[in-house]
Each structure stands twice: as structure tokens, then as C-alpha cells.
Protein backbone atom coordinates (compact mmCIF):
# COMPACT_ATOMS: atom_id res chain seq x y z
CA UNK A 1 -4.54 -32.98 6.76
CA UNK A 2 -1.13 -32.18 6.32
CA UNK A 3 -2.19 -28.39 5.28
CA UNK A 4 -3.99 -28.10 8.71
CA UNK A 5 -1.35 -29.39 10.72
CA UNK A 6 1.17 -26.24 8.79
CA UNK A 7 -1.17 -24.05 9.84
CA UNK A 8 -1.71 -24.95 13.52
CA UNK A 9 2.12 -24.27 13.51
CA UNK A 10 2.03 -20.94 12.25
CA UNK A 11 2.10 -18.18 14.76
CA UNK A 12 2.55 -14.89 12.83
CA UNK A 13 3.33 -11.10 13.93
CA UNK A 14 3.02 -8.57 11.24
CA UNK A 15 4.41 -4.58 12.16
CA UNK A 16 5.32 -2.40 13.28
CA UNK A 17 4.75 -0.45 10.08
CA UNK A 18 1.07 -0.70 8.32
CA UNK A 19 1.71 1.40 4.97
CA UNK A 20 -1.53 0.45 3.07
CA UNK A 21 -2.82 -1.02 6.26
CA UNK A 22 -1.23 -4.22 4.67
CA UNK A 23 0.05 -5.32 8.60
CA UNK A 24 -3.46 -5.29 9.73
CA UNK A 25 -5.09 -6.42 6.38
CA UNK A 26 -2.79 -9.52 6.23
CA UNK A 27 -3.37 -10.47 9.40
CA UNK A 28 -6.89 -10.53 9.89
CA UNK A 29 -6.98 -12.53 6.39
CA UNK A 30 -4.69 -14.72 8.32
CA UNK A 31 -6.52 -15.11 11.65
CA UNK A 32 -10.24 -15.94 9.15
CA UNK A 33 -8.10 -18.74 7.55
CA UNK A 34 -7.84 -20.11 11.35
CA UNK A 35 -3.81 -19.28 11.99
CA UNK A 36 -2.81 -17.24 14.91
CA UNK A 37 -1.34 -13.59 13.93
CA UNK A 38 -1.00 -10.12 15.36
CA UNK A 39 -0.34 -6.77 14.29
CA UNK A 40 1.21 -4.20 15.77
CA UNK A 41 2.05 -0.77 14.44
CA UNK A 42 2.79 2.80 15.63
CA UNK A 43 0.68 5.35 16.68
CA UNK A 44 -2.00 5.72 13.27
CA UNK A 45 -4.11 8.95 12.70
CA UNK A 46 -5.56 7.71 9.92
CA UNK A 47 -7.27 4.94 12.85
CA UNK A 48 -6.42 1.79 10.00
CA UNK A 49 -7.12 -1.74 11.04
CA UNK A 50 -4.25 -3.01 13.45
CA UNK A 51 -4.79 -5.07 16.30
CA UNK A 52 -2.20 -3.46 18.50
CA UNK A 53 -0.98 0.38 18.34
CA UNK A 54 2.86 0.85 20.27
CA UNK A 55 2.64 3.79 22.81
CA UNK A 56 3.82 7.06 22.80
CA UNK A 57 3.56 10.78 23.52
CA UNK A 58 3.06 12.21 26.93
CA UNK A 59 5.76 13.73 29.56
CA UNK A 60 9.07 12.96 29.59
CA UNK A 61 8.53 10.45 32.51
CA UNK A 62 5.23 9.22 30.31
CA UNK A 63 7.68 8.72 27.06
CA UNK A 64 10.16 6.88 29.40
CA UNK A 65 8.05 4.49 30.57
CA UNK A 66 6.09 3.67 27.60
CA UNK A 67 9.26 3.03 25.79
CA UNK A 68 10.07 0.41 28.70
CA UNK A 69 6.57 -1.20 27.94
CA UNK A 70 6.94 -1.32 24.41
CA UNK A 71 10.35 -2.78 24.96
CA UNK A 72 9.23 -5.83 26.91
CA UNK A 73 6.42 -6.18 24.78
CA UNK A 74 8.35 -6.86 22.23
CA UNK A 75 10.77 -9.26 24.03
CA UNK A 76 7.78 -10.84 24.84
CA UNK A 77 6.08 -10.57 21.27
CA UNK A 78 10.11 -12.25 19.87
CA UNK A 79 9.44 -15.73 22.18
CA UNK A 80 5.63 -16.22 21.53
CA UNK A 81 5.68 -15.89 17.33
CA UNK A 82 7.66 -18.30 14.74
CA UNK A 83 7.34 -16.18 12.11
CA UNK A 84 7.70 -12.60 11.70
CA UNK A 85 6.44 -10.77 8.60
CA UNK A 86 7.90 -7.15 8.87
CA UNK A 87 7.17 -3.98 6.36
CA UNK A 88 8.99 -0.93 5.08
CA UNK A 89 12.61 -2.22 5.59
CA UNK A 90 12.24 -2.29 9.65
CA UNK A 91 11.95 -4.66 11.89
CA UNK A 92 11.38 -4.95 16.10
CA UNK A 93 14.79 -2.95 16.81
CA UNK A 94 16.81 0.22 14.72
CA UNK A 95 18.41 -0.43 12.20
CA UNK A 96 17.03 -4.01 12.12
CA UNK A 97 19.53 -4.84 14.61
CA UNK A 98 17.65 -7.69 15.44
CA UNK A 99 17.99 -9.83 12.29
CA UNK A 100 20.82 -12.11 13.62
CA UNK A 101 18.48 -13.62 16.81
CA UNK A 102 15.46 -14.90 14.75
CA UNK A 103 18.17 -17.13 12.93
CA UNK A 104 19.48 -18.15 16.02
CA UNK A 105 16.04 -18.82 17.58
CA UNK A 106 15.00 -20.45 14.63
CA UNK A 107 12.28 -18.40 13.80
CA UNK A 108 11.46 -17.21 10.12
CA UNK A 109 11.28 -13.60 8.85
CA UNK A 110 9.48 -12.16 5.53
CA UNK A 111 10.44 -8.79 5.11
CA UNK A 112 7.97 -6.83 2.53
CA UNK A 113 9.00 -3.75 0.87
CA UNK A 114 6.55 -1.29 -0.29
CA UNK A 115 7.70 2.19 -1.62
CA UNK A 116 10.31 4.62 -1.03
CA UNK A 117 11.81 2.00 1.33
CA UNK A 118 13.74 0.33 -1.90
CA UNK A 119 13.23 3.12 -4.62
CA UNK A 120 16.21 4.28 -5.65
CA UNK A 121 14.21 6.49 -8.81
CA UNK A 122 13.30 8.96 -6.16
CA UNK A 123 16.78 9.82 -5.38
CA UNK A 124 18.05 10.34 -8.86
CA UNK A 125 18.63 13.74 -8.38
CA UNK A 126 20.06 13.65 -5.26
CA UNK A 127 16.99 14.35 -3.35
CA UNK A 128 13.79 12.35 -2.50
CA UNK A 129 10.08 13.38 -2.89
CA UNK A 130 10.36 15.45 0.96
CA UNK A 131 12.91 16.78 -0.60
CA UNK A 132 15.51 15.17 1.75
CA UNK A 133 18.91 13.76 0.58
CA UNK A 134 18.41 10.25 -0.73
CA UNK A 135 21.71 8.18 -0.13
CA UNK A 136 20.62 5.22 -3.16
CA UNK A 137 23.86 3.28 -2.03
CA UNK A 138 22.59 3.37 1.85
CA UNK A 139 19.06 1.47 0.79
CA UNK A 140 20.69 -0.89 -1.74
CA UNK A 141 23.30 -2.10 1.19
CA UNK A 142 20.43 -1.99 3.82
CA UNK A 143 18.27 -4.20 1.24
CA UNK A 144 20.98 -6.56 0.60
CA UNK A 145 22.30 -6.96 4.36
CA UNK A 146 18.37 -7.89 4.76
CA UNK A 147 18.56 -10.43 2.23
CA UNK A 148 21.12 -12.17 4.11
CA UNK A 149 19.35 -12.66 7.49
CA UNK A 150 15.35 -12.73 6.43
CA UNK A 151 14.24 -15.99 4.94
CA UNK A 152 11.88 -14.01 1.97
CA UNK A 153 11.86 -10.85 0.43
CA UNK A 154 8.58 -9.40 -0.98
CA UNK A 155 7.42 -6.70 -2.89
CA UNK A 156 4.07 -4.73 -3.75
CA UNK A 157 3.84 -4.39 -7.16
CA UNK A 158 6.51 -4.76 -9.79
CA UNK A 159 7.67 -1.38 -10.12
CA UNK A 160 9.54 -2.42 -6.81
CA UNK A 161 10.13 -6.02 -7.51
CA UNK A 162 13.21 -4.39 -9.64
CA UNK A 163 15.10 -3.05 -6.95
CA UNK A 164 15.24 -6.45 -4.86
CA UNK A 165 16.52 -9.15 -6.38
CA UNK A 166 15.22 -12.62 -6.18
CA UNK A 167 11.57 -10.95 -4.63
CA UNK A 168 8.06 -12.58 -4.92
CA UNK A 169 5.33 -9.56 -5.80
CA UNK A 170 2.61 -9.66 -3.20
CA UNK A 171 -0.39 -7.20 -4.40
CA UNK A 172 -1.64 -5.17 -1.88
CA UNK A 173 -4.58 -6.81 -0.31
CA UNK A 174 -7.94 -5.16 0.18
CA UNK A 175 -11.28 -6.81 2.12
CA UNK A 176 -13.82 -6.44 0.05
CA UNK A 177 -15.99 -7.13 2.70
CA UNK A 178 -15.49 -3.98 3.49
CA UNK A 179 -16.52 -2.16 0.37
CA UNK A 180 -19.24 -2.40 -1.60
CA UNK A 181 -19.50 -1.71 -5.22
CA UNK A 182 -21.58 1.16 -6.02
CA UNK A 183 -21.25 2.68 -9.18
CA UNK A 184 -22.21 5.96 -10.39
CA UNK A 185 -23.88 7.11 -13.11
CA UNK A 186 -22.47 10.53 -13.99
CA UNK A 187 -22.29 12.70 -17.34
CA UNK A 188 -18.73 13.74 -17.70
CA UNK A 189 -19.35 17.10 -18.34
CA UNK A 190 -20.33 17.83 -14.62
CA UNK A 191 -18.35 15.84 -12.38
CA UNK A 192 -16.55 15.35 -9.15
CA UNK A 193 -13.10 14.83 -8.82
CA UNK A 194 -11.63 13.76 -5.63
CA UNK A 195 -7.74 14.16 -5.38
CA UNK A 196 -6.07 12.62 -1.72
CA UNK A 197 -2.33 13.24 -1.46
CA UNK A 198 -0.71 12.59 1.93
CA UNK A 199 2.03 13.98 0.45
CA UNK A 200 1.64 16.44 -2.40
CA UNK A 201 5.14 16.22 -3.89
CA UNK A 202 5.15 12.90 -4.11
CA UNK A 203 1.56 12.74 -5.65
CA UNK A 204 2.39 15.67 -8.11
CA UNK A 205 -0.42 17.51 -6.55
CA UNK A 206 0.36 20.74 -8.21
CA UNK A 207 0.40 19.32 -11.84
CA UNK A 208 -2.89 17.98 -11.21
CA UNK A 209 -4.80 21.32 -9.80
CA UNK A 210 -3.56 23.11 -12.18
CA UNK A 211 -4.84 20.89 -14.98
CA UNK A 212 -8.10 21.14 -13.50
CA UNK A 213 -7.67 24.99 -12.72
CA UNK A 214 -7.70 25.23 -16.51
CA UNK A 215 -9.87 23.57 -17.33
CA UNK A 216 -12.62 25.07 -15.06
CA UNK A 217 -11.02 28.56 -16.55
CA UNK A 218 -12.30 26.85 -20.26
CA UNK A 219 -15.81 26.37 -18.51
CA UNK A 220 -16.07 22.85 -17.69
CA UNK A 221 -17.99 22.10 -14.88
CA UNK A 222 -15.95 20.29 -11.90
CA UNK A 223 -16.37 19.85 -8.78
CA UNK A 224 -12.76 19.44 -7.47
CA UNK A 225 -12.11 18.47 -3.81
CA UNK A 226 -9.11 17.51 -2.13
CA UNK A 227 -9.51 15.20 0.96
CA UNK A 228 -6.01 15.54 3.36
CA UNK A 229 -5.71 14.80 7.21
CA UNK A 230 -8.90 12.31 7.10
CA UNK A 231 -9.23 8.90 9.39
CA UNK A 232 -9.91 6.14 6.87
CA UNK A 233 -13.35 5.67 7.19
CA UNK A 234 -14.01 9.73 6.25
CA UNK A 235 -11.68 8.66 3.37
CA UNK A 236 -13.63 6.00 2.33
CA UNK A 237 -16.74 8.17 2.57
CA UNK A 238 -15.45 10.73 0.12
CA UNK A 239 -14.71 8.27 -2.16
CA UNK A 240 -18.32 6.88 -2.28
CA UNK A 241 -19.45 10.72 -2.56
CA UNK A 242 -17.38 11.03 -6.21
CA UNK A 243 -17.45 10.19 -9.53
CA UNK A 244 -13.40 10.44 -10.28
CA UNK A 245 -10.48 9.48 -8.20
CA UNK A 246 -7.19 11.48 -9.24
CA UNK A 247 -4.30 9.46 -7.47
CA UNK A 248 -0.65 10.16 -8.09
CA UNK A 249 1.60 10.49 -11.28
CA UNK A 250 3.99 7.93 -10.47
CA UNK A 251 4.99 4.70 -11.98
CA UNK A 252 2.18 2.72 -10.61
CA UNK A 253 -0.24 2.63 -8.45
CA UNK A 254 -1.49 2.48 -4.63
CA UNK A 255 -3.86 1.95 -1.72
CA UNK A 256 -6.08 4.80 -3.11
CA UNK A 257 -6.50 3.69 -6.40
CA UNK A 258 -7.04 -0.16 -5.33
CA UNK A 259 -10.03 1.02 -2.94
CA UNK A 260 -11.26 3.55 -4.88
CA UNK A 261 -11.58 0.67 -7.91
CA UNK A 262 -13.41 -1.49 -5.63
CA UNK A 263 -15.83 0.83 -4.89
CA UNK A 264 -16.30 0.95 -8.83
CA UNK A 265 -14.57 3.97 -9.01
CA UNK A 266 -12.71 5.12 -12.39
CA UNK A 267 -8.85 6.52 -11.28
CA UNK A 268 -6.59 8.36 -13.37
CA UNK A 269 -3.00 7.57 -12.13
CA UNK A 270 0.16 7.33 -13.58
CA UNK A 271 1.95 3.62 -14.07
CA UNK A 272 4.47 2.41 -16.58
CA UNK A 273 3.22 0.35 -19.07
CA UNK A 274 5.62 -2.69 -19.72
CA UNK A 275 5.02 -3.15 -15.84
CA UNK A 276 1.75 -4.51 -16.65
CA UNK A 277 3.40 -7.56 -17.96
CA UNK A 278 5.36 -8.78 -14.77
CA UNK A 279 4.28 -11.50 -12.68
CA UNK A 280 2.64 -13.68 -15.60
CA UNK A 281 0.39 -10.83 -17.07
CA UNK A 282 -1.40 -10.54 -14.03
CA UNK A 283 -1.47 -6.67 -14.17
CA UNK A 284 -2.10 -6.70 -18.00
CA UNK A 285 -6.13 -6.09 -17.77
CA UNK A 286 -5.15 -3.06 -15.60
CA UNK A 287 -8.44 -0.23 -16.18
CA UNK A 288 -6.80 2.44 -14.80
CA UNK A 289 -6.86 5.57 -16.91
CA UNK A 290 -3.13 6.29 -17.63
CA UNK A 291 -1.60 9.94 -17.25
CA UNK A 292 1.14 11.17 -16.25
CA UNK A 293 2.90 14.62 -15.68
CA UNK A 294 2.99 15.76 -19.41
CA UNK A 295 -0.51 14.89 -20.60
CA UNK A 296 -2.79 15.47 -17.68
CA UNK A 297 -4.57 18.06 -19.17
CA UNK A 298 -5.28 16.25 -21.98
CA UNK A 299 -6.59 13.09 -20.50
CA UNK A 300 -8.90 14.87 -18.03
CA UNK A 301 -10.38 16.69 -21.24
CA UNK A 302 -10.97 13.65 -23.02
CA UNK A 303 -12.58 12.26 -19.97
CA UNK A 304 -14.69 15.75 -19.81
CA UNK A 305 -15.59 15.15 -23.43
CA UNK A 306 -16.83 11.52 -22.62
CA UNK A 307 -14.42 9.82 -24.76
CA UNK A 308 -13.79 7.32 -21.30
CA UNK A 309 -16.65 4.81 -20.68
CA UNK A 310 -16.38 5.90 -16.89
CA UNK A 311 -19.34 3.13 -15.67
CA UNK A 312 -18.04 0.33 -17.96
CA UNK A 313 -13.87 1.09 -16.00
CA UNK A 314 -15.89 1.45 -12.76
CA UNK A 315 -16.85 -2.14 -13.69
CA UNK A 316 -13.68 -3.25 -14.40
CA UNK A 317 -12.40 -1.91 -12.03
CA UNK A 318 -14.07 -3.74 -9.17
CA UNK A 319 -13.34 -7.05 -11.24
CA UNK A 320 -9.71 -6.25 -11.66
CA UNK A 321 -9.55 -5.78 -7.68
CA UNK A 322 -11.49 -9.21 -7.32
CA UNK A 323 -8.76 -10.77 -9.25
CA UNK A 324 -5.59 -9.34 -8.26
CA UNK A 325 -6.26 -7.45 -4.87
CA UNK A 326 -8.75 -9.71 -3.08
CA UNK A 327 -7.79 -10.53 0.55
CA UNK A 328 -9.24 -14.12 0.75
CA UNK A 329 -7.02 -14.68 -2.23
CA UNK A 330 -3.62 -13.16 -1.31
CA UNK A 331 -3.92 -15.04 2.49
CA UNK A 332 -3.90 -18.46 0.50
CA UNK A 333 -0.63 -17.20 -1.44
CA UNK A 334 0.75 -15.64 1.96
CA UNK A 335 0.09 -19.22 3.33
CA UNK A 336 2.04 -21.10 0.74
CA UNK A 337 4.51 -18.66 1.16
CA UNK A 338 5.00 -19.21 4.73
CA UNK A 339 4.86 -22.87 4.87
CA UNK A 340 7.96 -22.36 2.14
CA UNK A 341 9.95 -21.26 4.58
């Protein structure tokens, strides 16, 4: 009784960012578990689950006027909500200029980080993966003039939960609802790799062709394709369509790999191994063929050469996102979060 009375209270409004369509996945988890929420987000090519997309684009008159709309939305979007759940380090206004009046309205914010919004790693050598200037002291005092005003900090995985202190790891959520698992059968000497950087630097994109470039040069049979500038559904299509998903060589792993798994998909993608062990060893059954950027080659040949069960990690693949990833599962730990606050 007392649960149901927590959650009548609970009026939620997740944006305006939706990285992973998390904003949109969250709350439609939220609103089947019977609590208000809304999401809101900008302007999406990728067409990802949101319930509300900000305008822009037009005229200079259109632009001016939009931006007056989207303003009083928001004012409007500040009074109705008691909690705010906000992603990538931003909030309603710049610079999260905002902060201060949920306090004083008594309204509670989450903020959840989820990439190069807290990395510092990318800026190491003085640049970040768009090949940008990374100021590393800038994000550490944004982060920690967040921590001040928001009420809790979360994180994606816990290759980030080590740049904010005192953070609670949120996977990424997933519906599975939404995808079915459908293995493949395939012999790994003739096989389809799908590689799907939206940004290729990032996603050491060239590392990865060329691996494969050589290895078609040494006669193995591939079919290599590399899906960009998709909406999510065509994504999600191309996945079903392959038999390998290449991801990123990074520390860990993302919204790719996580759907392509459910789908009962084997990935190759780079993570860091001791990472596996944060958050009570809930990572630690983690199927996901390991590579990074010095022995690429070498784990795509083994995979060629069938030393990788590729049905049996498709399998545990889908289980690992049924554990860790599900959607039904994460909204019940959102909840408890919330009513925490």
C-alpha cells in the first residue's frame, strides 16, 4: 500500500538528451509500472523512442519563435513534474543554470552520466575522440558543481562510475519486447560482419577494416558491411540480417552491443576486464568477445577458424541482457531509487 501511494506521487520528466534512447526507454518502463513520466529530447534522426521532440530549424523568424515555445514549455514542464531525471551532464537551461530552483521548489533531480560527458581518458592527450580540445579540469568542476545541487548521481556502466564519486551504476535498459531472439546458425568461415560507428574515431573504425581488409586479402570469406546514417529501426534490421556485430574498441561497451546481444547476436568489442567485477559481479558473466586495438586481427581469425562457439555466445548473450539490461527490471531499481530521494 505504502509502495502505491510513492508511486502515485511520482511525476517524472526525463531529457532533453536520449543517448542510448535511455530518456525514452526509462520512461515508458516508468509509465507500464503505472507512474506518470515524459520525455523530451532534441530533434533525433535516428527517430528513437521519445515522447516529445523540442523544435527547431526553419527561418530565422521560424527559429525565433520555436525557441519561445520551447521556452515556455519548459517553464511549464518545471511546475507540473517533482522529479527530474536529466542525461549527459545537461539539464532544462545552459550550463545547467537551472540547478539552484528545483532545490528551492523542492523538487528532486537525478542527473545520469553516460560517456564522454565525465570521461576524462579521452582527453589524455589533450584532445578528445572529434579531435577537439578536451579541458579534463572543466568536466571534473562541472561534475562536482552538479553533485552539489542534484539529489543522485548515476552512471552507465562502471567504466564511468570512476569518474563520479559516490554514483549508483544504472545499466542501460533495453525492451525486450522489442526484440526477439533469433539466432543464427552460421559457419565461421563465410560470414557477415556488421560494423555501425556513428563516429569512426571514437569506434576505432579504421583498426577494424583494416583487420578485416586482411584478412579477406588471406582469402577468408566475409561479408563486411558498415551501416552509418540509419533510423533505428533500419539499424535494428541490419542487425537481424548478420551473423557478427563489430562494436567499438573502447573500455566497455554500448547500446549496439546490448541490442545486438539480445537479438542473440555474438559482438566483438573492447572492455577492460577488472570492470567486470564492479557492482557485485554483476558484469562478471559478460559473453562479449574481447579485442581491442592490438589484437583485432587475431581475434577475428580465431573467430574465422571457429575457435568461438558463436550460437552458444549468441545464447548467452540474450541471457546476459535478460539479467543485467532488462527494462522491467531496471524501472523497479529506478523506482527505489526515486522514492530514496
Amino acid at each position: 500500500m505504502k509502495t502505491n501511494k510513492l508511486k502515485k506521487k511520482l511525476k517524472v520528466f526525463h531529457g532533453l538528451v536520449n543517448y542510448g534512447t535511455q530518456a525514452g526507454m526509462l520512461a515508458k518502463g516508468l509509465k507500464e509500472a503505472g507512474i506518470e513520466a515524459f520525455s523530451v529530447s532534441w530533434p533525433d534522426p535516428s527517430k528513437r523512442i521519445i515522447d516529445f521532440e523540442l523544435l527547431s530549424g526553419g527561418s530565422l523568424l521560424q527559429k525565433v519563435k520555436k525557441h519561445t515555445i520551447n521556452n515556455i514549455l519548459k517553464i511549464k514542464w518545471f511546475f507540473k513534474y517533482n522529479v527530474f531525471h536529466f542525461y549527459f551532464g545537461s539539464s532544462l537551461m545552459p550550463n545547467s543554470l537551472d540547478l539552484y530552483f528545483y532545490r528551492l521548489f523542492r523538487k528532486k533531480v537525478v542527473m545520469e552520466y553516460l560517456g564522454h560527458d565525465v570521461d576524462f581518458c579521452l582527453g589524455m592527450n589533450g584532445l578528445d575522440y572529434r579531435n577537439r580540445r578536451c579541458d579534463r579540469m572543466k568536466k571534473i568542476k562541472r561534475i562536482r558543481s552538479q553533485a552539489k545541487w542534484v539529489d543522485r548521481q548515476l552512471v552507465c556502466s562502471p567504466y564511468y562510475y570512476q569518474f563520479v564519486d559516490n554514483s549508483i551504476i544504472l545499466p542501460l535498459a533495453l525492451d525486450l519486447n522489442e526484440y526477439e531472439y533469433t539466432p543464427r546458425v552460421a559457419d565461421n568461415k563465410s560470414i557477415t560482419i556488421m560494423h555501425c560507428p556513428t563516429n569512426r574515431t571514437y569506434k576505432k573504425s579504421d583498426l577494424i577494416e583494416d583487420a578485416i581488409n586482411k584478412l579477406i586479402e588471406e582469402g577468408y570469406k566475409i561479408n563486411y558491411k558498415c551501416i552509418t546514417n540509419v533510423t533505428h529501426a533500419k539499424l535494428k534490421e541490419e542487425f537481424i540480417s548478420s551473423d557478427l556485430i563489430i562494436d567499438q574498441l573502447n573500455p566497455w561497451y554500448g547500446t549496439v552491443t546490448i541490442e545486438a546481444m539480445a537479438l542473440g547476436r555474438p559482438v566483438i568489442c573492447g572492455y577492460h576486464n577488472h570492470l567486470t567485477f564492479y557492482d557485485y559481479g554483476k558484469f562478471k558473466d559478460l559473453p562479449i568477445i574481447n579485442a581491442d586495438i592490438y589484437n583485432i586481427y587475431d581475434v577475428l581469425k580465431n573467430v574465422l577458424e571457429n575457435k568461438y562457439d558463436l550460437v552458444e555466445i549468441g545464447r548467452k548473450s540474450r541471457e546476459f541482457v535478460e539479467n543485467v539490461h532488462d527494462l522491467k527490471k531496471l524501472t523497479k531499481t529506478l523506482i527505489d531509487i526515486y522514492n530514496t530521494l
